[in-house]
PDB file of N, CA and C in Angstrom:
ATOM      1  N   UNK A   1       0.849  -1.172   0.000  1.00  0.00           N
ATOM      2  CA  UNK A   1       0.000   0.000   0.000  1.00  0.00           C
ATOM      3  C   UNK A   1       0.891   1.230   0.000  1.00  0.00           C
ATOM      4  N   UNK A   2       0.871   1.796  -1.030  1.00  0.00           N
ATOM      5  CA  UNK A   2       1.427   3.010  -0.911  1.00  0.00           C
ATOM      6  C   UNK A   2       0.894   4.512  -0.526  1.00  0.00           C
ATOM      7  N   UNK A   3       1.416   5.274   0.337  1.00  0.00           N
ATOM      8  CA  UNK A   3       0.432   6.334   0.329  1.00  0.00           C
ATOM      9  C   UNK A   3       1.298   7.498  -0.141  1.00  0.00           C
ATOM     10  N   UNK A   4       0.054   8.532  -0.303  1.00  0.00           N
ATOM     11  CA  UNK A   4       0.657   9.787  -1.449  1.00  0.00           C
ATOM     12  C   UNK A   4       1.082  10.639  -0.354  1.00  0.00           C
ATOM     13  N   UNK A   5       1.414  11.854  -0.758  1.00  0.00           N
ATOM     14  CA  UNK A   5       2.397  12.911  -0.225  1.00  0.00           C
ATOM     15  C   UNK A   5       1.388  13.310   1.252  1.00  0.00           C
ATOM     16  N   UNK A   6       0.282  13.686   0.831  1.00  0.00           N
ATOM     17  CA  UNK A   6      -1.340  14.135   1.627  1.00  0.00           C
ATOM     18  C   UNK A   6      -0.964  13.104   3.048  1.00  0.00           C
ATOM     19  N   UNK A   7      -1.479  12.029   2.389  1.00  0.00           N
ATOM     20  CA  UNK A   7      -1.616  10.788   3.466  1.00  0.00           C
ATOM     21  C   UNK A   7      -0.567  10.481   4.421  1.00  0.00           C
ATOM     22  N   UNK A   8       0.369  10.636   3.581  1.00  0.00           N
ATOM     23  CA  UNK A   8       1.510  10.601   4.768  1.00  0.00           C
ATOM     24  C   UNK A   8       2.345  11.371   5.692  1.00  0.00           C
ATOM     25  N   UNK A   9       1.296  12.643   5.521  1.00  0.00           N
ATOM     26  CA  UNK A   9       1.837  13.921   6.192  1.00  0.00           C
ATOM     27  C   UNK A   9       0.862  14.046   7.054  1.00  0.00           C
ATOM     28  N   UNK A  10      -0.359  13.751   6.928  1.00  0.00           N
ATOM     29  CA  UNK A  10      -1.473  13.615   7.542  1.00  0.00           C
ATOM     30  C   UNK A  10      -1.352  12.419   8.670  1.00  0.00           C
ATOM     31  N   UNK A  11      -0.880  11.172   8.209  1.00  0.00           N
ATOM     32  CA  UNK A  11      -0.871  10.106   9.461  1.00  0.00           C
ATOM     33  C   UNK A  11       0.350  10.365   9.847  1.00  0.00           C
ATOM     34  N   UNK A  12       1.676  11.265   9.875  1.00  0.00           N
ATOM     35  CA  UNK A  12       2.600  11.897  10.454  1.00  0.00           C
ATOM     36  C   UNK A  12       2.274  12.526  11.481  1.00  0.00           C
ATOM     37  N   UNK A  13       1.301  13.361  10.838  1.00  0.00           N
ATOM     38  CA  UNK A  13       0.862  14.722  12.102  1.00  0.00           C
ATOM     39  C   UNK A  13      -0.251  14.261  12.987  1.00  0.00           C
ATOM     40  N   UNK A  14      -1.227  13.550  12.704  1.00  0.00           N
ATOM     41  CA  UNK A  14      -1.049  12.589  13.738  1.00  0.00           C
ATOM     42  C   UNK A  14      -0.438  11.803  14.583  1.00  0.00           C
ATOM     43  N   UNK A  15       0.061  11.116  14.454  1.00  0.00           N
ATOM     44  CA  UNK A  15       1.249   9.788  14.871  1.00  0.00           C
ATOM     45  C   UNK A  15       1.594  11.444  16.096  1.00  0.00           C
ATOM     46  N   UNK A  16       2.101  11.968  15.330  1.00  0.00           N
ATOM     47  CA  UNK A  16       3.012  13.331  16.296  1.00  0.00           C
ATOM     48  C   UNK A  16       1.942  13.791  17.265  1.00  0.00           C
ATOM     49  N   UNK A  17       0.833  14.179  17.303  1.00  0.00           N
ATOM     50  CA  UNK A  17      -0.413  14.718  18.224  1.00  0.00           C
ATOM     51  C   UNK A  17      -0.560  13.415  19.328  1.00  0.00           C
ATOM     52  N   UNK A  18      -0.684  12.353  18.928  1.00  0.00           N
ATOM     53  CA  UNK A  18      -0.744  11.375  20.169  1.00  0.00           C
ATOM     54  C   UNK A  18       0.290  11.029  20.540  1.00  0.00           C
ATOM     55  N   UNK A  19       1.546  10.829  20.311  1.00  0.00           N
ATOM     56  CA  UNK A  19       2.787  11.046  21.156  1.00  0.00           C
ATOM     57  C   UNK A  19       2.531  12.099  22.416  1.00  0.00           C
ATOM     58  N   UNK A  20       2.275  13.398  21.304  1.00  0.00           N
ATOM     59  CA  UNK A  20       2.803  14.544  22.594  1.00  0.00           C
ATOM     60  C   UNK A  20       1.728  14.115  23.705  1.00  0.00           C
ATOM     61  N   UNK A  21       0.943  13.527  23.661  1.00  0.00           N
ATOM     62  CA  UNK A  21       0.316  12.965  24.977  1.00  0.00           C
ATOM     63  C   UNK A  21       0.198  12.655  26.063  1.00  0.00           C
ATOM     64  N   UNK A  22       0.955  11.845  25.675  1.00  0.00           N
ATOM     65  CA  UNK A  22       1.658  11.044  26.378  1.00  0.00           C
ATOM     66  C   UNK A  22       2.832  11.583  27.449  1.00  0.00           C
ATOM     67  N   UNK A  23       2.902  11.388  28.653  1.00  0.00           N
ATOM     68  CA  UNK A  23       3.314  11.707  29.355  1.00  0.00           C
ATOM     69  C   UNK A  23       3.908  11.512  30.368  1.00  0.00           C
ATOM     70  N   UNK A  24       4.894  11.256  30.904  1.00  0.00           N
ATOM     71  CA  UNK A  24       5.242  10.402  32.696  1.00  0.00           C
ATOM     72  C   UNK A  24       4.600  11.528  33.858  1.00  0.00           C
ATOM     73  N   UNK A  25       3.646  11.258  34.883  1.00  0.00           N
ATOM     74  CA  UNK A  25       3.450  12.341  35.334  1.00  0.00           C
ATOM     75  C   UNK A  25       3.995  11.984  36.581  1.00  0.00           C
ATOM     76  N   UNK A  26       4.882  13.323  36.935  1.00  0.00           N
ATOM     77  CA  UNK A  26       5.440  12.926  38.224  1.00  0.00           C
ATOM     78  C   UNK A  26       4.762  13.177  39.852  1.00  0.00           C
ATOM     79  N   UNK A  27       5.364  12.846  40.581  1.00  0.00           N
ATOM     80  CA  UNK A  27       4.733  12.347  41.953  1.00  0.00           C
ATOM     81  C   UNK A  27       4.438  13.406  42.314  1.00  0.00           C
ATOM     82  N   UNK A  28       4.791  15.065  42.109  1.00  0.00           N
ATOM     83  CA  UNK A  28       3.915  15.982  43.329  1.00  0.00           C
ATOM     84  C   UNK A  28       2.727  16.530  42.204  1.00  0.00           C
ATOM     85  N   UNK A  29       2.788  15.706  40.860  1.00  0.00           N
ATOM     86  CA  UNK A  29       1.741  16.120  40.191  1.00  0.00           C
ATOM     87  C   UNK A  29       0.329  15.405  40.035  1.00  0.00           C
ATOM     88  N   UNK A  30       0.716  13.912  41.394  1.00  0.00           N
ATOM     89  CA  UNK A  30      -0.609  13.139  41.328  1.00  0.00           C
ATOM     90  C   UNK A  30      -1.335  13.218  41.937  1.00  0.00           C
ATOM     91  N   UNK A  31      -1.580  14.359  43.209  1.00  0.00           N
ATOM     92  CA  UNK A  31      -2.479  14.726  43.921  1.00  0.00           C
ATOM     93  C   UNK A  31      -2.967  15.262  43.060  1.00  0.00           C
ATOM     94  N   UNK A  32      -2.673  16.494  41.894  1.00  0.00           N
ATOM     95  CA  UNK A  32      -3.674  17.151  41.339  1.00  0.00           C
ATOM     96  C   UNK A  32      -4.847  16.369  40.811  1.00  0.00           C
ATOM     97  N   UNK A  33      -3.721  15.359  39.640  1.00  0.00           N
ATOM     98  CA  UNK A  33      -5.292  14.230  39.114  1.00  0.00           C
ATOM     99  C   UNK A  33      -6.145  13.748  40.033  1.00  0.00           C
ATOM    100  N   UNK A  34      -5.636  13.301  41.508  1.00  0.00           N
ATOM    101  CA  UNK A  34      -6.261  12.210  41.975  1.00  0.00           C
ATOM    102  C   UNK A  34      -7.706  13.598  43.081  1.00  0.00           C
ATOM    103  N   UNK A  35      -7.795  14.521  42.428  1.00  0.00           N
ATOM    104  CA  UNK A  35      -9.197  15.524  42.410  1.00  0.00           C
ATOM    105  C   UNK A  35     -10.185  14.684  42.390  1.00  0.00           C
ATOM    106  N   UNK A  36     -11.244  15.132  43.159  1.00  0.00           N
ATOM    107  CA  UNK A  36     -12.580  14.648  42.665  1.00  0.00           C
ATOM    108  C   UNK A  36     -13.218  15.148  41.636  1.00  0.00           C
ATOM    109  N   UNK A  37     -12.859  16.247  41.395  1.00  0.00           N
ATOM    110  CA  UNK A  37     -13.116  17.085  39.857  1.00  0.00           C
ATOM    111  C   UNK A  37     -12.286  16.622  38.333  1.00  0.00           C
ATOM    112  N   UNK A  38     -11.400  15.412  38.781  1.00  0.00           N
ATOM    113  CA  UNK A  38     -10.789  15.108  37.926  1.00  0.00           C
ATOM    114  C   UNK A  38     -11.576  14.006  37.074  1.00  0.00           C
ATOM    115  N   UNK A  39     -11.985  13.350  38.132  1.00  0.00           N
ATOM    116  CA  UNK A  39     -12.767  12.231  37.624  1.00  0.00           C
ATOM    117  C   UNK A  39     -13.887  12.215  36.893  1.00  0.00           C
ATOM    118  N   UNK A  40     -14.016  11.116  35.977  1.00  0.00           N
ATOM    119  CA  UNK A  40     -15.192  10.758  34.692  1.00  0.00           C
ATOM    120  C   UNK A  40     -16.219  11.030  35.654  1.00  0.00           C
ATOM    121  N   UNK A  41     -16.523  10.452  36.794  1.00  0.00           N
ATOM    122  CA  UNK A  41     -18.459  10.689  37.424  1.00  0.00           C
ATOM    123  C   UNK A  41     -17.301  11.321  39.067  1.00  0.00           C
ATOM    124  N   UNK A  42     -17.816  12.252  39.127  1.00  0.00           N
ATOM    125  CA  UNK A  42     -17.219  13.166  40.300  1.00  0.00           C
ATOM    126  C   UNK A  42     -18.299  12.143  41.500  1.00  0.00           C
ATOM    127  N   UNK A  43     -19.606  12.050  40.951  1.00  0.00           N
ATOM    128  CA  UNK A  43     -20.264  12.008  42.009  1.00  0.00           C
ATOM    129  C   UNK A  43     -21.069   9.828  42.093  1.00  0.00           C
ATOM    130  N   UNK A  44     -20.346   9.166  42.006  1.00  0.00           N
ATOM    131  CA  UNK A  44     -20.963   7.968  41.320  1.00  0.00           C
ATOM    132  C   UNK A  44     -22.456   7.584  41.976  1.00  0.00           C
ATOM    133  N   UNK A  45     -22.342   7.205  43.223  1.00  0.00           N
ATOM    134  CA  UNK A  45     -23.151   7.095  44.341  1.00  0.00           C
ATOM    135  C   UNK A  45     -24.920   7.760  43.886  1.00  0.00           C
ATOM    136  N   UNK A  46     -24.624   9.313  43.899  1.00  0.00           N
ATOM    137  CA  UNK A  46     -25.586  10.289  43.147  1.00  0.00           C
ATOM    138  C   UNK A  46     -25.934   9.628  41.996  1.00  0.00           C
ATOM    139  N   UNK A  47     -25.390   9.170  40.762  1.00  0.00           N
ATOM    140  CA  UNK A  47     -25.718   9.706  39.803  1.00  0.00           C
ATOM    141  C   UNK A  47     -26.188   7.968  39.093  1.00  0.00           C
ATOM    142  N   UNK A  48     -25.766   6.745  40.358  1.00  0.00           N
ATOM    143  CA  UNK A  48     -26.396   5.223  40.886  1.00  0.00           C
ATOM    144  C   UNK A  48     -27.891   5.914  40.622  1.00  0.00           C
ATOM    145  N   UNK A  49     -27.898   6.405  42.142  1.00  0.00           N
ATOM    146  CA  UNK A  49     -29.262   6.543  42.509  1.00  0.00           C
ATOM    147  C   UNK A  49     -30.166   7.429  41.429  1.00  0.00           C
ATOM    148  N   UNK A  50     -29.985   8.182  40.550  1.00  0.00           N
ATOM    149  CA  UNK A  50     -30.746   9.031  39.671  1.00  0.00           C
ATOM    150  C   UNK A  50     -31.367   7.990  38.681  1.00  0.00           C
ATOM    151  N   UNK A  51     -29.935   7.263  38.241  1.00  0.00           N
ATOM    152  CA  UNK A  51     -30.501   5.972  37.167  1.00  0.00           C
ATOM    153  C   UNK A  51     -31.143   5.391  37.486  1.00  0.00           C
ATOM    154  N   UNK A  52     -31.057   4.682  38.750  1.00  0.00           N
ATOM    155  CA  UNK A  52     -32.241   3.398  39.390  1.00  0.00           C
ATOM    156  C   UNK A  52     -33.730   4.128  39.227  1.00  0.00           C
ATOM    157  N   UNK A  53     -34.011   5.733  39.873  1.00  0.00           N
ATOM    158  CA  UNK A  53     -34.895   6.210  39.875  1.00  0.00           C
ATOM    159  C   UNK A  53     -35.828   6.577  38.218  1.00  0.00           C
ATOM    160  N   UNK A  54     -34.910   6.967  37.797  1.00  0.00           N
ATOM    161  CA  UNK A  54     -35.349   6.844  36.561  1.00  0.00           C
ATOM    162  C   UNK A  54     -35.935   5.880  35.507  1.00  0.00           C
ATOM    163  N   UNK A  55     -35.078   4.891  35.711  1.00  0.00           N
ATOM    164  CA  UNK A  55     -35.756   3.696  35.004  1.00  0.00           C
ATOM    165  C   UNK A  55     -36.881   2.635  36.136  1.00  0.00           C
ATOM    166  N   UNK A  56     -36.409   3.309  37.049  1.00  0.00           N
ATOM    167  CA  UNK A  56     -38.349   2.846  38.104  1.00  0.00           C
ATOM    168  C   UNK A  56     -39.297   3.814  37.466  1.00  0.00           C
ATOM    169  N   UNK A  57     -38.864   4.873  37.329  1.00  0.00           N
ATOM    170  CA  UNK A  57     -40.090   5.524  36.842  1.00  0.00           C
ATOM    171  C   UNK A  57     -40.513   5.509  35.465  1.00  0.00           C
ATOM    172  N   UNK A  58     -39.620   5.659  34.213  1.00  0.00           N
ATOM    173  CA  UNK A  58     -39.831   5.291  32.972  1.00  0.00           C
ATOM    174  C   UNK A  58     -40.088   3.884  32.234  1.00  0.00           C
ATOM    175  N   UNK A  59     -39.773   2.827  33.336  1.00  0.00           N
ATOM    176  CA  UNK A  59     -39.769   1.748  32.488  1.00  0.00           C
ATOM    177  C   UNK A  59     -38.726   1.099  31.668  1.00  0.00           C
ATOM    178  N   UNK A  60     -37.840   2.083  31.910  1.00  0.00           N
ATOM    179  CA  UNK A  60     -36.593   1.809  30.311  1.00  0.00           C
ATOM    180  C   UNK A  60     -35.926   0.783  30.520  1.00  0.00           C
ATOM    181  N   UNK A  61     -35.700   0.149  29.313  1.00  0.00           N
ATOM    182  CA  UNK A  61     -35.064  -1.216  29.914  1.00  0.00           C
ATOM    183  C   UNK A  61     -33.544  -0.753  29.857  1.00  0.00           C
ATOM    184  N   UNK A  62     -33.247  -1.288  31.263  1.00  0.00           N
ATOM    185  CA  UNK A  62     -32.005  -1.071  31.889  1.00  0.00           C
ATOM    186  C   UNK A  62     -31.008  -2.167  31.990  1.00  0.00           C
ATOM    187  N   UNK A  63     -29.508  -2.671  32.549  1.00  0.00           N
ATOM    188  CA  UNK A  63     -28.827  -3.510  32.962  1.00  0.00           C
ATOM    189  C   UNK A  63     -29.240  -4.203  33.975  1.00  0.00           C
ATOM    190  N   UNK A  64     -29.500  -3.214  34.901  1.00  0.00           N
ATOM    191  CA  UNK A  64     -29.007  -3.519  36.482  1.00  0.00           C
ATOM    192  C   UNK A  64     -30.017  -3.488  37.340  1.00  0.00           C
ATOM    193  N   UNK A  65     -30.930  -3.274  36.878  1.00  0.00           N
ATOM    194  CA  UNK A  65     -32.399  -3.231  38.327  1.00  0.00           C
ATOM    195  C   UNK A  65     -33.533  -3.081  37.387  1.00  0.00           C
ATOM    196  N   UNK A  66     -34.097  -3.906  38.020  1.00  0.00           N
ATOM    197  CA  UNK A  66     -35.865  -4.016  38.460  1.00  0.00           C
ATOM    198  C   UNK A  66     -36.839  -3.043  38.047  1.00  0.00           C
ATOM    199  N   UNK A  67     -37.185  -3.055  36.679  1.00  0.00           N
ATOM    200  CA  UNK A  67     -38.087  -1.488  36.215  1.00  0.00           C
ATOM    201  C   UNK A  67     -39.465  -1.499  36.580  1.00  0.00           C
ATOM    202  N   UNK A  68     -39.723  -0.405  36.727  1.00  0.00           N
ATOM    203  CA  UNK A  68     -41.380  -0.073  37.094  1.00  0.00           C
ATOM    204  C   UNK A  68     -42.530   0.139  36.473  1.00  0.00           C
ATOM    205  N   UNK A  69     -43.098   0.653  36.540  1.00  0.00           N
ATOM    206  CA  UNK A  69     -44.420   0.857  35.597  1.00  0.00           C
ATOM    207  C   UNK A  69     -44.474   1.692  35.192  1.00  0.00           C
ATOM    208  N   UNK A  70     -43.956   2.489  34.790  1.00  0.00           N
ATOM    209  CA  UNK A  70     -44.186   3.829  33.579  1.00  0.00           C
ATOM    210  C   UNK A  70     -45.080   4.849  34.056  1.00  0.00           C
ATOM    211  N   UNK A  71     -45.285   4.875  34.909  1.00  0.00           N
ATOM    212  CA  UNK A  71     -46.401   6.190  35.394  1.00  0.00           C
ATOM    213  C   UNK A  71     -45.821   7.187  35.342  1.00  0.00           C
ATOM    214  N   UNK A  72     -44.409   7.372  35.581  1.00  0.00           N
ATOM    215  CA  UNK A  72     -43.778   9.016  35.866  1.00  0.00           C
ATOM    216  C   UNK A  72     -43.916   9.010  37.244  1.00  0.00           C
ATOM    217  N   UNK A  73     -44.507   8.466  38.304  1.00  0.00           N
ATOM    218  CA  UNK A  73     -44.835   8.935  39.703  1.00  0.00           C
ATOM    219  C   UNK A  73     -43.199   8.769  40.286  1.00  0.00           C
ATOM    220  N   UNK A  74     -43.884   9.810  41.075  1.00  0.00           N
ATOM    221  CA  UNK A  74     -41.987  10.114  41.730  1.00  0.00           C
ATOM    222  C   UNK A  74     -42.486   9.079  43.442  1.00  0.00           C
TER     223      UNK A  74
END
Protein backbone atom coordinates (compact mmCIF):
# COMPACT_ATOMS: atom_id res chain seq x y z
CA UNK A 1 0.00 0.00 0.00
CA UNK A 2 1.43 3.01 -0.91
CA UNK A 3 0.43 6.33 0.33
CA UNK A 4 0.66 9.79 -1.45
CA UNK A 5 2.40 12.91 -0.23
CA UNK A 6 -1.34 14.14 1.63
CA UNK A 7 -1.62 10.79 3.47
CA UNK A 8 1.51 10.60 4.77
CA UNK A 9 1.84 13.92 6.19
CA UNK A 10 -1.47 13.62 7.54
CA UNK A 11 -0.87 10.11 9.46
CA UNK A 12 2.60 11.90 10.45
CA UNK A 13 0.86 14.72 12.10
CA UNK A 14 -1.05 12.59 13.74
CA UNK A 15 1.25 9.79 14.87
CA UNK A 16 3.01 13.33 16.30
CA UNK A 17 -0.41 14.72 18.22
CA UNK A 18 -0.74 11.38 20.17
CA UNK A 19 2.79 11.05 21.16
CA UNK A 20 2.80 14.54 22.59
CA UNK A 21 0.32 12.96 24.98
CA UNK A 22 1.66 11.04 26.38
CA UNK A 23 3.31 11.71 29.36
CA UNK A 24 5.24 10.40 32.70
CA UNK A 25 3.45 12.34 35.33
CA UNK A 26 5.44 12.93 38.22
CA UNK A 27 4.73 12.35 41.95
CA UNK A 28 3.91 15.98 43.33
CA UNK A 29 1.74 16.12 40.19
CA UNK A 30 -0.61 13.14 41.33
CA UNK A 31 -2.48 14.73 43.92
CA UNK A 32 -3.67 17.15 41.34
CA UNK A 33 -5.29 14.23 39.11
CA UNK A 34 -6.26 12.21 41.98
CA UNK A 35 -9.20 15.52 42.41
CA UNK A 36 -12.58 14.65 42.67
CA UNK A 37 -13.12 17.08 39.86
CA UNK A 38 -10.79 15.11 37.93
CA UNK A 39 -12.77 12.23 37.62
CA UNK A 40 -15.19 10.76 34.69
CA UNK A 41 -18.46 10.69 37.42
CA UNK A 42 -17.22 13.17 40.30
CA UNK A 43 -20.26 12.01 42.01
CA UNK A 44 -20.96 7.97 41.32
CA UNK A 45 -23.15 7.09 44.34
CA UNK A 46 -25.59 10.29 43.15
CA UNK A 47 -25.72 9.71 39.80
CA UNK A 48 -26.40 5.22 40.89
CA UNK A 49 -29.26 6.54 42.51
CA UNK A 50 -30.75 9.03 39.67
CA UNK A 51 -30.50 5.97 37.17
CA UNK A 52 -32.24 3.40 39.39
CA UNK A 53 -34.89 6.21 39.88
CA UNK A 54 -35.35 6.84 36.56
CA UNK A 55 -35.76 3.70 35.00
CA UNK A 56 -38.35 2.85 38.10
CA UNK A 57 -40.09 5.52 36.84
CA UNK A 58 -39.83 5.29 32.97
CA UNK A 59 -39.77 1.75 32.49
CA UNK A 60 -36.59 1.81 30.31
CA UNK A 61 -35.06 -1.22 29.91
CA UNK A 62 -32.01 -1.07 31.89
CA UNK A 63 -28.83 -3.51 32.96
CA UNK A 64 -29.01 -3.52 36.48
CA UNK A 65 -32.40 -3.23 38.33
CA UNK A 66 -35.86 -4.02 38.46
CA UNK A 67 -38.09 -1.49 36.22
CA UNK A 68 -41.38 -0.07 37.09
CA UNK A 69 -44.42 0.86 35.60
CA UNK A 70 -44.19 3.83 33.58
CA UNK A 71 -46.40 6.19 35.39
CA UNK A 72 -43.78 9.02 35.87
CA UNK A 73 -44.83 8.93 39.70
CA UNK A 74 -41.99 10.11 41.73
Amino acid sequence: MKLTGLAAKMLLLTVGALLVGCTAVQPWERGNLAKPQMALDPYPLQNALRAHNYGSREAAAGGNAAQGGGCGCY
